[in-house]
PDB file of N, CA and C in Angstrom:
ATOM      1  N   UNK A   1       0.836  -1.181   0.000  1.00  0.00           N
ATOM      2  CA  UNK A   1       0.000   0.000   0.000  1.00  0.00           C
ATOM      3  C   UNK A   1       0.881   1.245   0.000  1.00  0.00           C
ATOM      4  N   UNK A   2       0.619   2.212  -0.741  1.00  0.00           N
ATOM      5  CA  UNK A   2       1.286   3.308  -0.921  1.00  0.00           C
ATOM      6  C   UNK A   2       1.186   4.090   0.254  1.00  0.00           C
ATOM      7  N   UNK A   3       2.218   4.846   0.905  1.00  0.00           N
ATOM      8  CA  UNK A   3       2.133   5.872   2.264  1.00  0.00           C
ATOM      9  C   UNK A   3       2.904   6.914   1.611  1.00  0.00           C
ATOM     10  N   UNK A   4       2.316   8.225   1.995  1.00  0.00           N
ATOM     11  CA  UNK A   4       2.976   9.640   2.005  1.00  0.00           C
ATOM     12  C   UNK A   4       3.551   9.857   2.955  1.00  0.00           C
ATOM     13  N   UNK A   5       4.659   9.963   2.845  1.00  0.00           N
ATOM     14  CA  UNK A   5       5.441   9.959   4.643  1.00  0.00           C
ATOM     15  C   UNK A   5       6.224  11.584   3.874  1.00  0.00           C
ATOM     16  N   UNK A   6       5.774  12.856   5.378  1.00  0.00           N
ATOM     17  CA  UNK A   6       6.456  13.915   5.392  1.00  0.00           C
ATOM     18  C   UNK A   6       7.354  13.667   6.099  1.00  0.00           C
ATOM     19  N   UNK A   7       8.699  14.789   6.003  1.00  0.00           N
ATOM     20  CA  UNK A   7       9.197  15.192   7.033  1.00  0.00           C
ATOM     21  C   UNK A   7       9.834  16.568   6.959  1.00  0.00           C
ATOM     22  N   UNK A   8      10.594  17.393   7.730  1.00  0.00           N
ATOM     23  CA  UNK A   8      11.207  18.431   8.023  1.00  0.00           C
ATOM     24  C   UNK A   8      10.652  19.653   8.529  1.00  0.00           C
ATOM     25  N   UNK A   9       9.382  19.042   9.320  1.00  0.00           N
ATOM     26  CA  UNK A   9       8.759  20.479  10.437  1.00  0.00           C
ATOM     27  C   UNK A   9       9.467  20.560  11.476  1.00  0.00           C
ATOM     28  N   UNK A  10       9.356  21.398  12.083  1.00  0.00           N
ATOM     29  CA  UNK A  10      10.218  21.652  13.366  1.00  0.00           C
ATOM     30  C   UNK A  10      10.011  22.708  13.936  1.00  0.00           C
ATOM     31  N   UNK A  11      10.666  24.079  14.717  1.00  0.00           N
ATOM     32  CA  UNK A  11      10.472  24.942  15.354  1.00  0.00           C
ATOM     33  C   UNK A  11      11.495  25.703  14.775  1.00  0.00           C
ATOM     34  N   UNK A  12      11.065  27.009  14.110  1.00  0.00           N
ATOM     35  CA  UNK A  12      11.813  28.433  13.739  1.00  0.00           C
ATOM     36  C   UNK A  12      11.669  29.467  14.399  1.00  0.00           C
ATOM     37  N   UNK A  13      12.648  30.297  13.986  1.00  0.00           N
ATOM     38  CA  UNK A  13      12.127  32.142  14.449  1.00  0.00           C
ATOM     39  C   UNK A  13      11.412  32.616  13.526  1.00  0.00           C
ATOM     40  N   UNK A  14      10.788  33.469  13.117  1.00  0.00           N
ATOM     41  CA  UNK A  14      10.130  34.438  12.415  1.00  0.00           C
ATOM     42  C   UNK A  14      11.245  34.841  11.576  1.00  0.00           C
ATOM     43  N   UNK A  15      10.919  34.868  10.386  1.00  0.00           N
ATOM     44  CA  UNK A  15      12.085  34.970   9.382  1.00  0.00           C
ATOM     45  C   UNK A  15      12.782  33.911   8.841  1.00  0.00           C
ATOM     46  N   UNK A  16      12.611  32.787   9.306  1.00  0.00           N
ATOM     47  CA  UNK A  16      13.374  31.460   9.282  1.00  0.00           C
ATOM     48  C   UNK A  16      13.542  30.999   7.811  1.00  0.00           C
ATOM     49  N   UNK A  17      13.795  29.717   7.803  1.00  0.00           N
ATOM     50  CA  UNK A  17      13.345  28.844   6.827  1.00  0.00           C
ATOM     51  C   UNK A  17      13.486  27.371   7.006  1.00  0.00           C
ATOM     52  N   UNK A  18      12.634  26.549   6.176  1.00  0.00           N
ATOM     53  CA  UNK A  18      12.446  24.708   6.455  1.00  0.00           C
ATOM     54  C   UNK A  18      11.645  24.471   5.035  1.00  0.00           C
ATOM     55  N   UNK A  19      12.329  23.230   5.106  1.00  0.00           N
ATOM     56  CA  UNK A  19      12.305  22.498   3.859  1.00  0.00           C
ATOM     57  C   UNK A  19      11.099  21.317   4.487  1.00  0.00           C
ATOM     58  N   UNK A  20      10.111  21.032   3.002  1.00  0.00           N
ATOM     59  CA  UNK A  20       9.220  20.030   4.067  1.00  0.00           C
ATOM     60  C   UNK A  20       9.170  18.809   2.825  1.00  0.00           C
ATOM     61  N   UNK A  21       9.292  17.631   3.054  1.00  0.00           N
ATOM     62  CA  UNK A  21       9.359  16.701   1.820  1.00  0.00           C
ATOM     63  C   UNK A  21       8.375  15.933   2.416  1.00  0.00           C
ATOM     64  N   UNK A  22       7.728  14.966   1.184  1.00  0.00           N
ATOM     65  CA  UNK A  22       6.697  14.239   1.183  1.00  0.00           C
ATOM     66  C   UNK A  22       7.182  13.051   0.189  1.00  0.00           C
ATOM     67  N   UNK A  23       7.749  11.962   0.667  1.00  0.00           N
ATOM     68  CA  UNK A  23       7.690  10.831  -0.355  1.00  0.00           C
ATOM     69  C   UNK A  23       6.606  10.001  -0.397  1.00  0.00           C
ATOM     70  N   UNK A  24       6.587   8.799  -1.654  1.00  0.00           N
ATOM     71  CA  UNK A  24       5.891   7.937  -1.634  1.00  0.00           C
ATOM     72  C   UNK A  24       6.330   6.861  -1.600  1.00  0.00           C
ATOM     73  N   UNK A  25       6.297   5.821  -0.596  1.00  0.00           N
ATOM     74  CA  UNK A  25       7.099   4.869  -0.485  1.00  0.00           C
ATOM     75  C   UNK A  25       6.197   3.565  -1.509  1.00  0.00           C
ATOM     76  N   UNK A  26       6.541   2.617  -1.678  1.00  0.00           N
ATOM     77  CA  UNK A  26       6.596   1.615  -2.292  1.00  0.00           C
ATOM     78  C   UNK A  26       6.339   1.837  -3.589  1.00  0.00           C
ATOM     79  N   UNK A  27       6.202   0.768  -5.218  1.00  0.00           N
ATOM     80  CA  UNK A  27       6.678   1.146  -5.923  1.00  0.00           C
ATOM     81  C   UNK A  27       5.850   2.347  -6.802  1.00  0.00           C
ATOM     82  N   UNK A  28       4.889   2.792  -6.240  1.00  0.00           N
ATOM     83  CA  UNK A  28       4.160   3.726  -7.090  1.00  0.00           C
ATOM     84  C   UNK A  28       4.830   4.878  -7.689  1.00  0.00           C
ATOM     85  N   UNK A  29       4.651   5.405  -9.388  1.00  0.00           N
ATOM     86  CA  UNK A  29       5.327   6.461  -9.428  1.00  0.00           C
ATOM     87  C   UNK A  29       4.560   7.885  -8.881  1.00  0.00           C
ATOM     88  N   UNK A  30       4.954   9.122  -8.637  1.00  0.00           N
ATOM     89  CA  UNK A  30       4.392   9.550  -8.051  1.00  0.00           C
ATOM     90  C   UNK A  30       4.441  10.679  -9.465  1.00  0.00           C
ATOM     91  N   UNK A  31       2.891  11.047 -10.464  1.00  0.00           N
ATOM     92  CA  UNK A  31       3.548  11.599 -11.445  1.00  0.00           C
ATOM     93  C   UNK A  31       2.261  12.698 -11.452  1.00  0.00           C
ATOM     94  N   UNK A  32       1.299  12.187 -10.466  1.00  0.00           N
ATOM     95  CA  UNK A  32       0.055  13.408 -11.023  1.00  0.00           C
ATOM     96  C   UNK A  32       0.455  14.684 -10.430  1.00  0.00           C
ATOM     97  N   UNK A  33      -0.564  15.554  -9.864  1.00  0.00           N
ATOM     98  CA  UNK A  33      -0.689  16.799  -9.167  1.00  0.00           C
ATOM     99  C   UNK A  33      -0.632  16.265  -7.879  1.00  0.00           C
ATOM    100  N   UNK A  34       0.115  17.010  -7.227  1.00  0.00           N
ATOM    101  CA  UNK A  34       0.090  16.922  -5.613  1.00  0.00           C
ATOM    102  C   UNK A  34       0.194  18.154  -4.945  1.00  0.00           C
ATOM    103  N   UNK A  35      -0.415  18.371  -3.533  1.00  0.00           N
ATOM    104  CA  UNK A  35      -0.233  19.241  -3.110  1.00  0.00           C
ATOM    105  C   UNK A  35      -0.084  19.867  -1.517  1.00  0.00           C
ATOM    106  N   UNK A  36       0.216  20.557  -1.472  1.00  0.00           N
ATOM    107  CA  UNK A  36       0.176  20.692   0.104  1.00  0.00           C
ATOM    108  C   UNK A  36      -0.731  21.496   0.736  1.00  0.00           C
ATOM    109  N   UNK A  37      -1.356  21.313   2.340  1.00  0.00           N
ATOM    110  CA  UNK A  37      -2.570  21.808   3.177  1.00  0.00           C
ATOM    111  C   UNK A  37      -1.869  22.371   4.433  1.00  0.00           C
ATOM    112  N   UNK A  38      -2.670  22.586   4.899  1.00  0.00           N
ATOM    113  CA  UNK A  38      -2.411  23.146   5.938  1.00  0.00           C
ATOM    114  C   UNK A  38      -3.308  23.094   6.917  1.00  0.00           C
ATOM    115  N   UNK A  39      -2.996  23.039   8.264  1.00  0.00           N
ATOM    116  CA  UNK A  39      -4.438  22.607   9.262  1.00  0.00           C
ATOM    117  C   UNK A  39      -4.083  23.032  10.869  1.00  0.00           C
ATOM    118  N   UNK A  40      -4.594  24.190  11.285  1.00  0.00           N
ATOM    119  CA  UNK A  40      -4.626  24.883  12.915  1.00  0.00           C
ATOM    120  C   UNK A  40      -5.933  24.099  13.528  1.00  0.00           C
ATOM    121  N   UNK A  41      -5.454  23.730  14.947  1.00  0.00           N
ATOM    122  CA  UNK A  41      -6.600  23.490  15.674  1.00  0.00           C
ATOM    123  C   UNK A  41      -7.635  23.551  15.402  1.00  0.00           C
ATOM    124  N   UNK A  42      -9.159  23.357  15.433  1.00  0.00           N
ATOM    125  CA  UNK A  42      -9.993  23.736  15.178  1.00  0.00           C
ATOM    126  C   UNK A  42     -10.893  24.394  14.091  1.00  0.00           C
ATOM    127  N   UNK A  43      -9.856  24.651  12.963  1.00  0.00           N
ATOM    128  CA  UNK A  43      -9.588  25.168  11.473  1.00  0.00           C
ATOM    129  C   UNK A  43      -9.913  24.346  10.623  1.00  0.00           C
ATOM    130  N   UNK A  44     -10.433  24.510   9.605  1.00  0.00           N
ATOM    131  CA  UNK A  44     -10.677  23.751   8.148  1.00  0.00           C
ATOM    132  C   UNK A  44      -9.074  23.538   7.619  1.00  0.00           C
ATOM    133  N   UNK A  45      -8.600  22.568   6.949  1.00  0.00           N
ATOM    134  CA  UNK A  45      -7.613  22.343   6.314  1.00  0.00           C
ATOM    135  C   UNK A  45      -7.455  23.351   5.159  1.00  0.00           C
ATOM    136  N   UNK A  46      -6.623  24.391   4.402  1.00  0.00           N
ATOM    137  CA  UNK A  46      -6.708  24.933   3.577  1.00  0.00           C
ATOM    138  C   UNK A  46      -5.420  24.632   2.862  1.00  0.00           C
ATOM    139  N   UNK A  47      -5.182  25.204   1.636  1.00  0.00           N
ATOM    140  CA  UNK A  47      -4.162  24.777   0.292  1.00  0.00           C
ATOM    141  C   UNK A  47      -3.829  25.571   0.906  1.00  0.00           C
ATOM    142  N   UNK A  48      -2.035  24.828   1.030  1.00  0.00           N
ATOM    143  CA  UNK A  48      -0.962  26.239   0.452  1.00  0.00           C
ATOM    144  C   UNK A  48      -0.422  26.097  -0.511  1.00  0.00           C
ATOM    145  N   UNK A  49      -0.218  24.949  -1.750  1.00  0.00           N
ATOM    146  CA  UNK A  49       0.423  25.303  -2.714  1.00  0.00           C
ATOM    147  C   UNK A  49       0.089  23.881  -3.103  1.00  0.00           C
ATOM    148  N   UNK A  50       0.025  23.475  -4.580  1.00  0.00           N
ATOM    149  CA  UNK A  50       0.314  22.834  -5.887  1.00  0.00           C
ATOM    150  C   UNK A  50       0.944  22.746  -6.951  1.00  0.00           C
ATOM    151  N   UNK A  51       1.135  21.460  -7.346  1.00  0.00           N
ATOM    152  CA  UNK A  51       2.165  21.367  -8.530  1.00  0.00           C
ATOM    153  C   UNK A  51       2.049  20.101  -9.341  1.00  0.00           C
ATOM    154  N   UNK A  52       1.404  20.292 -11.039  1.00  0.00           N
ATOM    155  CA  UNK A  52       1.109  19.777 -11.506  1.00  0.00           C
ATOM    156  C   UNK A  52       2.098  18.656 -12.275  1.00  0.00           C
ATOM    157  N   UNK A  53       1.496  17.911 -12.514  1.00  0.00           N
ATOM    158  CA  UNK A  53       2.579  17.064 -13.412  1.00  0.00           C
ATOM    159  C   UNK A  53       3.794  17.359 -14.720  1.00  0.00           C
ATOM    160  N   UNK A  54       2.997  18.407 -15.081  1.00  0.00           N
ATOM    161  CA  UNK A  54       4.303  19.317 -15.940  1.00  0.00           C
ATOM    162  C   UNK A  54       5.049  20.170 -15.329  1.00  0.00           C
ATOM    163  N   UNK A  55       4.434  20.020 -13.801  1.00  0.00           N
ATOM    164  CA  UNK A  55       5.310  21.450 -13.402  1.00  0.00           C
ATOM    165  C   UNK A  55       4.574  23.020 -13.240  1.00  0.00           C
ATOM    166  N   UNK A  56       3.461  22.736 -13.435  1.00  0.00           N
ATOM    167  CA  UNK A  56       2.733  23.996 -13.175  1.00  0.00           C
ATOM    168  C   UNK A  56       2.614  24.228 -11.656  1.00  0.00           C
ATOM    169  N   UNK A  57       2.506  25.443 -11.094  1.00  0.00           N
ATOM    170  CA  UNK A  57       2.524  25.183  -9.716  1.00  0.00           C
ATOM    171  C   UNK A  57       1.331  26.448  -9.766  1.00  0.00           C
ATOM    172  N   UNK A  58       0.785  26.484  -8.264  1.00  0.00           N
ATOM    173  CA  UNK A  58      -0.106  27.858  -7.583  1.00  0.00           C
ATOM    174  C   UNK A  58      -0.021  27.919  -6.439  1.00  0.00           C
ATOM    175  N   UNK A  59      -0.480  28.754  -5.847  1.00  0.00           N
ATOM    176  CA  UNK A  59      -0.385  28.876  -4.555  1.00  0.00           C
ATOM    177  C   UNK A  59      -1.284  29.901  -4.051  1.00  0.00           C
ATOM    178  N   UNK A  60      -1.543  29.674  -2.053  1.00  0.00           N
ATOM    179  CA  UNK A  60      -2.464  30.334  -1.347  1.00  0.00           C
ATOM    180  C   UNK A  60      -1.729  32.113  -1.699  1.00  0.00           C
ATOM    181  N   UNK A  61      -2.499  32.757  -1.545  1.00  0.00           N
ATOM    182  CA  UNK A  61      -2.243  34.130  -1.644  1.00  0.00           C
ATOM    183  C   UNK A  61      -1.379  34.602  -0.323  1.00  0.00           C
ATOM    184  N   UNK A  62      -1.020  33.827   0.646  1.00  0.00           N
ATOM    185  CA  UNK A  62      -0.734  34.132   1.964  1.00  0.00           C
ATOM    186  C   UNK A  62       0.533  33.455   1.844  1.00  0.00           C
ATOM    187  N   UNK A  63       1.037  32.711   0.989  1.00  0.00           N
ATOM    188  CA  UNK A  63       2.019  32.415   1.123  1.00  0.00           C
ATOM    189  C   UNK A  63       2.969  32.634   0.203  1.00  0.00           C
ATOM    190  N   UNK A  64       2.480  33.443  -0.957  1.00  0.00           N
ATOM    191  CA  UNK A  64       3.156  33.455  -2.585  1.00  0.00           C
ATOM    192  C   UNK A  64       4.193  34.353  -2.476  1.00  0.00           C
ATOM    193  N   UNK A  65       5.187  34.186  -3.060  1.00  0.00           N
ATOM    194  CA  UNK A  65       6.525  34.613  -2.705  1.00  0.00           C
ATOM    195  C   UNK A  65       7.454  34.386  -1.702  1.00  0.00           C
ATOM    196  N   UNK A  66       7.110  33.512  -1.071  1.00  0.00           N
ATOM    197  CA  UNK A  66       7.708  33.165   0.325  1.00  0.00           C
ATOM    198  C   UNK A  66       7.784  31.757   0.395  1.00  0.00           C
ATOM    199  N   UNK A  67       6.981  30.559   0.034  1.00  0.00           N
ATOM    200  CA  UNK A  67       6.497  29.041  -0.415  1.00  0.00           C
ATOM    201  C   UNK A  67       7.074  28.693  -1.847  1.00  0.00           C
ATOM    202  N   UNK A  68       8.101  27.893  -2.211  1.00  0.00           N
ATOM    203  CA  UNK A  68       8.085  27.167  -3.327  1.00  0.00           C
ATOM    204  C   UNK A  68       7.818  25.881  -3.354  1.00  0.00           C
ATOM    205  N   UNK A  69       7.118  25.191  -4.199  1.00  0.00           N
ATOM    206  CA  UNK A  69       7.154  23.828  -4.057  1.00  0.00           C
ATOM    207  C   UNK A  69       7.088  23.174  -5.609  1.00  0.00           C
ATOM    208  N   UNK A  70       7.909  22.165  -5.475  1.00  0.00           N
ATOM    209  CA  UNK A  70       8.789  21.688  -6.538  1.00  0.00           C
ATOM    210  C   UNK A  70       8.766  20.152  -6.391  1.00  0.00           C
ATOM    211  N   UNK A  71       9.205  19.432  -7.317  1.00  0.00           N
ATOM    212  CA  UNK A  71       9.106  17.652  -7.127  1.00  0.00           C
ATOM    213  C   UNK A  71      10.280  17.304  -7.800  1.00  0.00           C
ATOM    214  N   UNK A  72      10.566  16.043  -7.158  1.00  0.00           N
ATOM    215  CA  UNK A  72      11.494  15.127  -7.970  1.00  0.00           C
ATOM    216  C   UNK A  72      10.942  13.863  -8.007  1.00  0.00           C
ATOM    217  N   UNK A  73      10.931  13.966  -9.549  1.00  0.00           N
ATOM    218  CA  UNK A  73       9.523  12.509  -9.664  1.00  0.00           C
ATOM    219  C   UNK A  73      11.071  11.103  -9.773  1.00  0.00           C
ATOM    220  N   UNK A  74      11.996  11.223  -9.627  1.00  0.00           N
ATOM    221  CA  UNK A  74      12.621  10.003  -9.770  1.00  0.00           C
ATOM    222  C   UNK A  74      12.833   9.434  -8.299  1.00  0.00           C
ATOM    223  N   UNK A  75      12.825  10.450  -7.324  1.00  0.00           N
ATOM    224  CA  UNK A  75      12.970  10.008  -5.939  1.00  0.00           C
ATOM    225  C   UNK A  75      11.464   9.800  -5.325  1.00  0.00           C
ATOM    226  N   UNK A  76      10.696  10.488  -6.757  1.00  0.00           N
ATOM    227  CA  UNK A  76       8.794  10.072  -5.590  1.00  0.00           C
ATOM    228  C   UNK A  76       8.507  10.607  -4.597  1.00  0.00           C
ATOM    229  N   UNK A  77       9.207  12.595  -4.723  1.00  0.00           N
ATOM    230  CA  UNK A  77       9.633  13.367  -3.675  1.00  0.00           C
ATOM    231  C   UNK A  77       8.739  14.792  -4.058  1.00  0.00           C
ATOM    232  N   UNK A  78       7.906  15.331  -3.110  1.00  0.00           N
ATOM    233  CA  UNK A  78       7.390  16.497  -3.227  1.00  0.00           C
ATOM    234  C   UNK A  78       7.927  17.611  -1.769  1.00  0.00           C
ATOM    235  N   UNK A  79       8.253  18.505  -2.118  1.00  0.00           N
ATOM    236  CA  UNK A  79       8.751  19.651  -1.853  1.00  0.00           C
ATOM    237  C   UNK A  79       8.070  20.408  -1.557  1.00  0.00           C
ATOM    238  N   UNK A  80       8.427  21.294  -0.440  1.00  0.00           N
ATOM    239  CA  UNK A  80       7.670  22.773  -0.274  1.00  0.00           C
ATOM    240  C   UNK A  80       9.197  23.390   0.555  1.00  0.00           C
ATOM    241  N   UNK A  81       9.486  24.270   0.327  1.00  0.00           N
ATOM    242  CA  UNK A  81      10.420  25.278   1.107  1.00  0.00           C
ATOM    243  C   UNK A  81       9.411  26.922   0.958  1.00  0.00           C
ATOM    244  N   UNK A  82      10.252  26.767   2.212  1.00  0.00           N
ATOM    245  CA  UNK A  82       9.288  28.250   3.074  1.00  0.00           C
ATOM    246  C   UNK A  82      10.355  28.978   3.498  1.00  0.00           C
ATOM    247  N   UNK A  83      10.111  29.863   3.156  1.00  0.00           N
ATOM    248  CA  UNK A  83      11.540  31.079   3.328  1.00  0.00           C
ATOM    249  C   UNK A  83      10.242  32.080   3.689  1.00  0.00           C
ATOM    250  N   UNK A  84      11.234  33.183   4.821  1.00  0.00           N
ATOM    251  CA  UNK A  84      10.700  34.211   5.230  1.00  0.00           C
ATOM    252  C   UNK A  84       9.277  33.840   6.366  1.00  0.00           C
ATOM    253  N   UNK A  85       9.539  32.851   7.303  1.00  0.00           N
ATOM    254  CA  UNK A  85       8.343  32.414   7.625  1.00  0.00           C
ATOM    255  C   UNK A  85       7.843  32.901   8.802  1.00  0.00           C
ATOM    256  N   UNK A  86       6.231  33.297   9.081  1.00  0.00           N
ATOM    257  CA  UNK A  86       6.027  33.699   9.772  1.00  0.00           C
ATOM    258  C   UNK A  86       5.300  32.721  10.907  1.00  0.00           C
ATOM    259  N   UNK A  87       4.679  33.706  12.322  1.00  0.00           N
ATOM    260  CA  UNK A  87       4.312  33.517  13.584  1.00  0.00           C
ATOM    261  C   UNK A  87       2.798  32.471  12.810  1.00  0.00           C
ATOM    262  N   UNK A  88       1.981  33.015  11.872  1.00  0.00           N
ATOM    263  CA  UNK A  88       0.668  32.729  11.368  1.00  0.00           C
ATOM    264  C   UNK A  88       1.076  31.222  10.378  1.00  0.00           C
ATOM    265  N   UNK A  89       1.902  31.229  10.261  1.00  0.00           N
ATOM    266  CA  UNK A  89       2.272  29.901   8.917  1.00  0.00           C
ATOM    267  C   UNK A  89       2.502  28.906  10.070  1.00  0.00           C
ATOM    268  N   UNK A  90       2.075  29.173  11.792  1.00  0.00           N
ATOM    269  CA  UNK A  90       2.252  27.805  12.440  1.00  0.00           C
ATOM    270  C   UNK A  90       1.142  27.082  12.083  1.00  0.00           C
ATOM    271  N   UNK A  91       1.520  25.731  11.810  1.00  0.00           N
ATOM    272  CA  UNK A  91       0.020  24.649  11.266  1.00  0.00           C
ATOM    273  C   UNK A  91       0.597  23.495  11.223  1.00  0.00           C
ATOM    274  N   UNK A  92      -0.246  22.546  11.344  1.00  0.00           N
ATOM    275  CA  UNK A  92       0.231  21.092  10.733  1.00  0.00           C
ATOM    276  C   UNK A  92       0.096  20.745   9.492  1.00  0.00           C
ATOM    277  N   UNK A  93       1.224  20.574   8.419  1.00  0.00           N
ATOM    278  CA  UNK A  93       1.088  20.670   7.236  1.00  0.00           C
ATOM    279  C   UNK A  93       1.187  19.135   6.729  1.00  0.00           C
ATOM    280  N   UNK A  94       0.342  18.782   5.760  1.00  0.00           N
ATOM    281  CA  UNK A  94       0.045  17.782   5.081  1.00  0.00           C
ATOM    282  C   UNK A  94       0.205  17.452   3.366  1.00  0.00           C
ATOM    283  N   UNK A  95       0.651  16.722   2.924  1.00  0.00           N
ATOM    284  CA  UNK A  95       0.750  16.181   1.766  1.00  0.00           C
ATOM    285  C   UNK A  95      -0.413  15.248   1.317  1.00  0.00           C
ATOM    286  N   UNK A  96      -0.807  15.976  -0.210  1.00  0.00           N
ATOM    287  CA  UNK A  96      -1.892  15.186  -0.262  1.00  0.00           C
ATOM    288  C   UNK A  96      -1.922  14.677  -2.119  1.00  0.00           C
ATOM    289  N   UNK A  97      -2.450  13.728  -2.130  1.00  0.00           N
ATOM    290  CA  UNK A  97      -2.542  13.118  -3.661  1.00  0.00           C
ATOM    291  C   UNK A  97      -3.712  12.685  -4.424  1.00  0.00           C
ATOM    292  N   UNK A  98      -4.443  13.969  -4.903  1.00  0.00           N
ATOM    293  CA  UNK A  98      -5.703  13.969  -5.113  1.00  0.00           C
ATOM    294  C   UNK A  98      -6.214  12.596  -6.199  1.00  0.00           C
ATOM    295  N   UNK A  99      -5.168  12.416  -6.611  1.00  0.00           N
ATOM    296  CA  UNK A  99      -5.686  11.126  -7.664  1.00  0.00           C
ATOM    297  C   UNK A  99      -6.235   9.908  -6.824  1.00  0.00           C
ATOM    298  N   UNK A 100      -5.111   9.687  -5.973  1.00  0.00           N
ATOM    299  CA  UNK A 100      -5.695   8.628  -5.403  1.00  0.00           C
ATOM    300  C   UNK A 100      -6.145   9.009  -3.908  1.00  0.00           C
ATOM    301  N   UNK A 101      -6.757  10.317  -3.216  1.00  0.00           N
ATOM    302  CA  UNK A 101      -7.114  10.641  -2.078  1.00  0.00           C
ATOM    303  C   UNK A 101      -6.156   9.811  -0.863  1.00  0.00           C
ATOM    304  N   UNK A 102      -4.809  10.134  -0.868  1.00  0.00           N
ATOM    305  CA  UNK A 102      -3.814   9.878  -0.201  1.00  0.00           C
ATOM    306  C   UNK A 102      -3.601  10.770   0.265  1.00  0.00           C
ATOM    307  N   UNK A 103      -3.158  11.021   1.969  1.00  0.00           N
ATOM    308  CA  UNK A 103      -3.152  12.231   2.651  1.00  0.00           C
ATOM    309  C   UNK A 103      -1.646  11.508   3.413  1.00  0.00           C
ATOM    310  N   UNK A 104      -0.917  12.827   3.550  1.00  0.00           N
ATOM    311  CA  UNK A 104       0.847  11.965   5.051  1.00  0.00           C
ATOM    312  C   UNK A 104      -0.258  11.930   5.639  1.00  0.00           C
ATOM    313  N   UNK A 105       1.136  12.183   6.726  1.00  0.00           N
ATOM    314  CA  UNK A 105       0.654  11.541   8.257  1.00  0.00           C
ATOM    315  C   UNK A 105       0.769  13.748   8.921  1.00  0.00           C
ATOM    316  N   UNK A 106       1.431  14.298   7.986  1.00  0.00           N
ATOM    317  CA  UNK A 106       1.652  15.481   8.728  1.00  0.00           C
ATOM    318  C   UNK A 106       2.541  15.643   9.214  1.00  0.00           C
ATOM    319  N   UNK A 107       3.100  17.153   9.196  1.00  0.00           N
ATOM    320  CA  UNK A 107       4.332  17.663  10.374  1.00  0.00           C
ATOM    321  C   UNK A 107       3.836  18.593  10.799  1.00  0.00           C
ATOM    322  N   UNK A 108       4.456  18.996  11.730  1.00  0.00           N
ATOM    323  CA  UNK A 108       4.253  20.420  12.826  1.00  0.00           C
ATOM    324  C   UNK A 108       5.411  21.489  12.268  1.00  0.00           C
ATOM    325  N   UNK A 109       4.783  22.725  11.856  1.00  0.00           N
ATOM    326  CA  UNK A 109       5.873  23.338  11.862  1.00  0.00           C
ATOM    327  C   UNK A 109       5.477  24.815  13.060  1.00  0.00           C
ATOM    328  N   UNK A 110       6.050  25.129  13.187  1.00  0.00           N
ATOM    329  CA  UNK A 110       6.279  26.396  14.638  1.00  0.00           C
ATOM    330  C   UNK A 110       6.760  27.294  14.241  1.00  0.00           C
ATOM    331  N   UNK A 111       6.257  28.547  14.485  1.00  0.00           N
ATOM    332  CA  UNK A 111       7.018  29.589  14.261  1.00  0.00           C
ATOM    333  C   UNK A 111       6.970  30.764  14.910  1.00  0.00           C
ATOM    334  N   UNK A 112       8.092  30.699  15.869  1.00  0.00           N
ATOM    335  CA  UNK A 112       8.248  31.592  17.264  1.00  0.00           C
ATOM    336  C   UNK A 112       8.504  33.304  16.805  1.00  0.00           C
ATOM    337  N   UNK A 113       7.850  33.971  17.446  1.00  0.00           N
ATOM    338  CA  UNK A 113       7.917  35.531  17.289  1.00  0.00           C
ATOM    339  C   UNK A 113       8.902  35.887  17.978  1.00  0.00           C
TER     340      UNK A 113
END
């Protein structure tokens, strides 16, 4: 069975930066659109960014210019780096694979004022 396993949340300052990867382990290729969410306590899960199989990408308005996210389809690896990050971008962020409604498991990322 295919798993989205994230990793690289952790705890920053304001201004920081962290890299957040999402593989797919076993042999599936990982070639459609994928994308990343975001989710505070009590909060609806919302997009922060996508990236299509050619490479098209978009993103939440709250995070554009500051969020890239990028793939390496030979490692079955999705990307998000966050530069410039703020106190409000704390959330548990998730990887998700709309083709086949595959969600990680999530990381925590923090971001101290």
């Amino acid at each position: 069975q295919v798993q989205l396993v994230e990793s690289g949340g952790g705890l920053v300052q304001a201004g920081g930066s962290l890299r957040l990867s999402c593989a797919a382990s076993g042999s599936t290729v990982l070639i459609n659109t994928m994308t990343w969410h975001r989710q505070a306590p009590g909060k609806q899960r919302e997009l922060v960014a996508g990236i299509t199989s050619g490479g098209f990408t978009n993103y939440a308005d709250s995070v554009k210019g500051r969020f890239t996210i990028y793939r390496d389809n030979a490692k079955k690896t999705v990307y998000l780096q966050m530069n410039n990050l703020k106190p409000e971008d704390t959330d548990v962020y998730y990887c998700y694979w709309p083709a086949r409604d595959y969600w990680g498991q999530g990381t925590q990322v923090t971001v101290s004022s």
